[in-house]
N, C-alpha and C. Protein backbone atom coordinates (compact mmCIF):
# COMPACT_ATOMS: atom_id res chain seq x y z
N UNK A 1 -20.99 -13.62 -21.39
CA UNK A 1 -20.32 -13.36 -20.14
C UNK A 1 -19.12 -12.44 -20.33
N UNK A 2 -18.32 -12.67 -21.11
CA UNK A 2 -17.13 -12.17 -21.82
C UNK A 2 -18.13 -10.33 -22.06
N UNK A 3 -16.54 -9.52 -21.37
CA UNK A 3 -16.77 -7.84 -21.95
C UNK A 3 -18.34 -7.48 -21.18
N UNK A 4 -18.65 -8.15 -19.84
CA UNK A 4 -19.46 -7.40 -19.21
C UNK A 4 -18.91 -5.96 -19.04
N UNK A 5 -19.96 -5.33 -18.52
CA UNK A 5 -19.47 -4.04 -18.26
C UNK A 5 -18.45 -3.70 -17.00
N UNK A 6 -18.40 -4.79 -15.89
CA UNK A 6 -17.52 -4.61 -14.62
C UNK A 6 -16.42 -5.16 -15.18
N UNK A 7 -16.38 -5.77 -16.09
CA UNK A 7 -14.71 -6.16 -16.61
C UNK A 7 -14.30 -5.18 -17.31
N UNK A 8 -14.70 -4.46 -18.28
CA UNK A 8 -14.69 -3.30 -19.15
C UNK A 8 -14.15 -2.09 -18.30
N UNK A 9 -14.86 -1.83 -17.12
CA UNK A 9 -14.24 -1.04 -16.09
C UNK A 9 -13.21 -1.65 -15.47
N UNK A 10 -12.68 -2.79 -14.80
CA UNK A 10 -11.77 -2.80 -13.97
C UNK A 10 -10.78 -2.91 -15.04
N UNK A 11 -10.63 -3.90 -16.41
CA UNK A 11 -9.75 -3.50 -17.03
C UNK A 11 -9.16 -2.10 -17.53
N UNK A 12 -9.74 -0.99 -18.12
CA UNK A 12 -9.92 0.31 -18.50
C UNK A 12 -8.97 0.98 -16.77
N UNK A 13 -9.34 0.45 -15.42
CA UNK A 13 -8.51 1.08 -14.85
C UNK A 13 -7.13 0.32 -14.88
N UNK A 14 -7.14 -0.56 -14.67
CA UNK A 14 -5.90 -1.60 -14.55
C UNK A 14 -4.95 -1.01 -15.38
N UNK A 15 -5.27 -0.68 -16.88
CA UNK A 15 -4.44 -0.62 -17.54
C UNK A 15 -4.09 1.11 -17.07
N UNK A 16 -5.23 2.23 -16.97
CA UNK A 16 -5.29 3.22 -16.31
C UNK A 16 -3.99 3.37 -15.26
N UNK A 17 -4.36 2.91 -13.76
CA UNK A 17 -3.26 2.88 -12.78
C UNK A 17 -1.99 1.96 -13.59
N UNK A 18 -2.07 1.30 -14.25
CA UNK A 18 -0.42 1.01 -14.94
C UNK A 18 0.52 1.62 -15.51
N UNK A 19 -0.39 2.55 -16.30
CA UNK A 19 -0.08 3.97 -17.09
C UNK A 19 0.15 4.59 -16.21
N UNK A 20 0.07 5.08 -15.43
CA UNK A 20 0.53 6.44 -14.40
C UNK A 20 1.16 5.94 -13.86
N UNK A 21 1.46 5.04 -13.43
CA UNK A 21 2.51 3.97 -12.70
C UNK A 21 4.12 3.84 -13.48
N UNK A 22 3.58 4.33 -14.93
CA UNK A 22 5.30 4.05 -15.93
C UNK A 22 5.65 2.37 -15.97
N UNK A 23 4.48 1.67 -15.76
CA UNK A 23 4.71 0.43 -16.22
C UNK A 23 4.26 -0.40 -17.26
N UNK A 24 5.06 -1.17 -17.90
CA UNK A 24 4.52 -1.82 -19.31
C UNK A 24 3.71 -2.81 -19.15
N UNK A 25 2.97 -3.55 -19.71
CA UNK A 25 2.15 -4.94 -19.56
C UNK A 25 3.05 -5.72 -19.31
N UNK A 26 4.20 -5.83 -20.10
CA UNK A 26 5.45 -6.63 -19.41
C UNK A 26 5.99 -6.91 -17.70
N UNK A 27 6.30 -5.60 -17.61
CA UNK A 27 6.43 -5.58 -16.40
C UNK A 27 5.18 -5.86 -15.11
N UNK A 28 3.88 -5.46 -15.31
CA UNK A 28 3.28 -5.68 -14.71
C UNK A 28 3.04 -7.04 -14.42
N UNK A 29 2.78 -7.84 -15.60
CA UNK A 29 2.66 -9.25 -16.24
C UNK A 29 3.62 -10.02 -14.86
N UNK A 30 4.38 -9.61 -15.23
CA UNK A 30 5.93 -10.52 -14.82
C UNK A 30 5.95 -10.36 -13.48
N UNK A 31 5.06 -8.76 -12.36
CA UNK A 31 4.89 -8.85 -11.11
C UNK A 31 3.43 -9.53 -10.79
N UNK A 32 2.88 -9.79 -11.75
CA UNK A 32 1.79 -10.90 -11.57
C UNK A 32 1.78 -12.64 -11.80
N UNK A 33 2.95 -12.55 -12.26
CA UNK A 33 3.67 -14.04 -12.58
C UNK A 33 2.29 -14.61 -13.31
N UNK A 34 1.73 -13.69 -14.59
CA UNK A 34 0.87 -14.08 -15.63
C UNK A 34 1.18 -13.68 -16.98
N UNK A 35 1.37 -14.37 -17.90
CA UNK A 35 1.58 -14.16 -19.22
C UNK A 35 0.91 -12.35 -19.72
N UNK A 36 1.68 -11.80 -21.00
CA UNK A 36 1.26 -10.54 -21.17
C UNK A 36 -0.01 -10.62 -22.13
N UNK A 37 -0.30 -12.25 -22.36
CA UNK A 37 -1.74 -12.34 -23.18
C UNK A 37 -2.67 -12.11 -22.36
N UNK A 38 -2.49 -13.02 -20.72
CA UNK A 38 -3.77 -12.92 -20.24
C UNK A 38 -3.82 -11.22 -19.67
N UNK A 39 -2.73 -11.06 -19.51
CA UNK A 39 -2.87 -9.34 -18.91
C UNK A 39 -3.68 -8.31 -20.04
N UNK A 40 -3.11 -8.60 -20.96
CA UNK A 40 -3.99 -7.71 -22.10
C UNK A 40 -5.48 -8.09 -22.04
N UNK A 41 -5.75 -9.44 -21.81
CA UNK A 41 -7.21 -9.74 -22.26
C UNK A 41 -8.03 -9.10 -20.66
N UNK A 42 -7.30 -9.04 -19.70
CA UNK A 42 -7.94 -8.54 -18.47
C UNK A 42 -7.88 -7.02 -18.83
N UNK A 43 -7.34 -6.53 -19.21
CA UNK A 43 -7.27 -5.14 -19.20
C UNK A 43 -8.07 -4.50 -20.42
N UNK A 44 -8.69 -5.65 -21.64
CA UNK A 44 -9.58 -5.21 -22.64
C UNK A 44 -11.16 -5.72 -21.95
N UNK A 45 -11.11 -6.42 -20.84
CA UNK A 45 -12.39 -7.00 -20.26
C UNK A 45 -12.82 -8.34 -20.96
N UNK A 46 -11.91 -8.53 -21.39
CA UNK A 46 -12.75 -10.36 -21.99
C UNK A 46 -11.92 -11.01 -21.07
N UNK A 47 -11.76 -11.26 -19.80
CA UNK A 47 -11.07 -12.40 -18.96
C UNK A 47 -11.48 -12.36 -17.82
N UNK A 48 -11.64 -13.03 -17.19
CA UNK A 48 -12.68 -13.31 -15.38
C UNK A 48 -10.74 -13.51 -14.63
N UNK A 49 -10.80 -12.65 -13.55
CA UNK A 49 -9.47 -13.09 -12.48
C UNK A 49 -10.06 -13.35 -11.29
N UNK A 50 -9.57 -13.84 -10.44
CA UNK A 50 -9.79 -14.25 -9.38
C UNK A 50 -9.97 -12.90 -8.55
N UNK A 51 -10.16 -13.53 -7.13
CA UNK A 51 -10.22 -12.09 -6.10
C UNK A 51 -8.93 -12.12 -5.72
N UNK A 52 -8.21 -13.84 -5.20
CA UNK A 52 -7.22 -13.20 -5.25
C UNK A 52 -5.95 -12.78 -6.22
N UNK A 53 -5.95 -12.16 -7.46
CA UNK A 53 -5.78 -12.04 -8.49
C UNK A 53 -6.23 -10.66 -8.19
N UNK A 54 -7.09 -10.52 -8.29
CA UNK A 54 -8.05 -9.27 -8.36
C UNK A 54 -6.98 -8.15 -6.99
N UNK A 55 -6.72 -8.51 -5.91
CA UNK A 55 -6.01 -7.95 -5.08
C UNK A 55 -4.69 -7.96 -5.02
N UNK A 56 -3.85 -8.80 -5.75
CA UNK A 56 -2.52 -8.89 -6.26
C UNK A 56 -2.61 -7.76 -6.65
N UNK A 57 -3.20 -7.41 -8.19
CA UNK A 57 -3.23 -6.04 -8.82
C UNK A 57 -3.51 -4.94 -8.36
N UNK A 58 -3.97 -4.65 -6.98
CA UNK A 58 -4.98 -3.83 -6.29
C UNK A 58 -3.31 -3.58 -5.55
N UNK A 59 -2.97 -4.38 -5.07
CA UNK A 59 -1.71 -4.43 -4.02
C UNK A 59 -0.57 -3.27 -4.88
N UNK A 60 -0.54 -4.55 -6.21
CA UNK A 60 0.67 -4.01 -6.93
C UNK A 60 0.89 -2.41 -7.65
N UNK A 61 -0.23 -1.99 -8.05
CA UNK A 61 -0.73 -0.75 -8.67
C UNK A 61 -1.13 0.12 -7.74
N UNK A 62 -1.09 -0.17 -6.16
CA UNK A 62 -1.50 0.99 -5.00
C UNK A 62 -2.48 1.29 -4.70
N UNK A 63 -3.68 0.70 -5.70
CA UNK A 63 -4.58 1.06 -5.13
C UNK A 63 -5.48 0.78 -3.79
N UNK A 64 -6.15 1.18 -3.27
CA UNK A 64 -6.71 0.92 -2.13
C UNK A 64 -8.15 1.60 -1.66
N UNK A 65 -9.12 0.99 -0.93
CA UNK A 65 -10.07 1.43 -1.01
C UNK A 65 -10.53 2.94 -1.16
N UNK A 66 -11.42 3.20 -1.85
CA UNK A 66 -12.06 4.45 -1.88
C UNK A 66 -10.72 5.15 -3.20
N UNK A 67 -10.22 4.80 -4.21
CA UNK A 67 -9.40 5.42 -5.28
C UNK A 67 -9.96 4.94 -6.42
């Protein structure tokens, strides 16, 4: 289950839009009120988040449909 390929992608952007964003895993972490372990493991694709989890990050990083 772990490092499907849709985790592999949403992590790869996550960390993507964070980077262009000028923000650290720290900081992101800390506007997700989630440790910078589980943030790393979402952003290498071995971790399942919620949807709403999934849209926290969507919120926080700007993205929005169709980007």
């Amino acid at each position: 289950m772990k490092n499907e390929p849709i985790l592999l992608l949403f992590g790869h952007n996550v960390q993507k839009y964070r980077i262009s964003q000028g923000l650290s895993q720290e900081k992101l972490a800390e506007h997700l009120d989630v440790s910078v372990a589980f943030l790393s493991r979402i952003e290498r694709g071995s971790s399942f988040i919620s949807l709403k989890r999934l849209n926290q990050v969507c919120e926080i990083l700007g993205v929005t449909e169709g980007h």
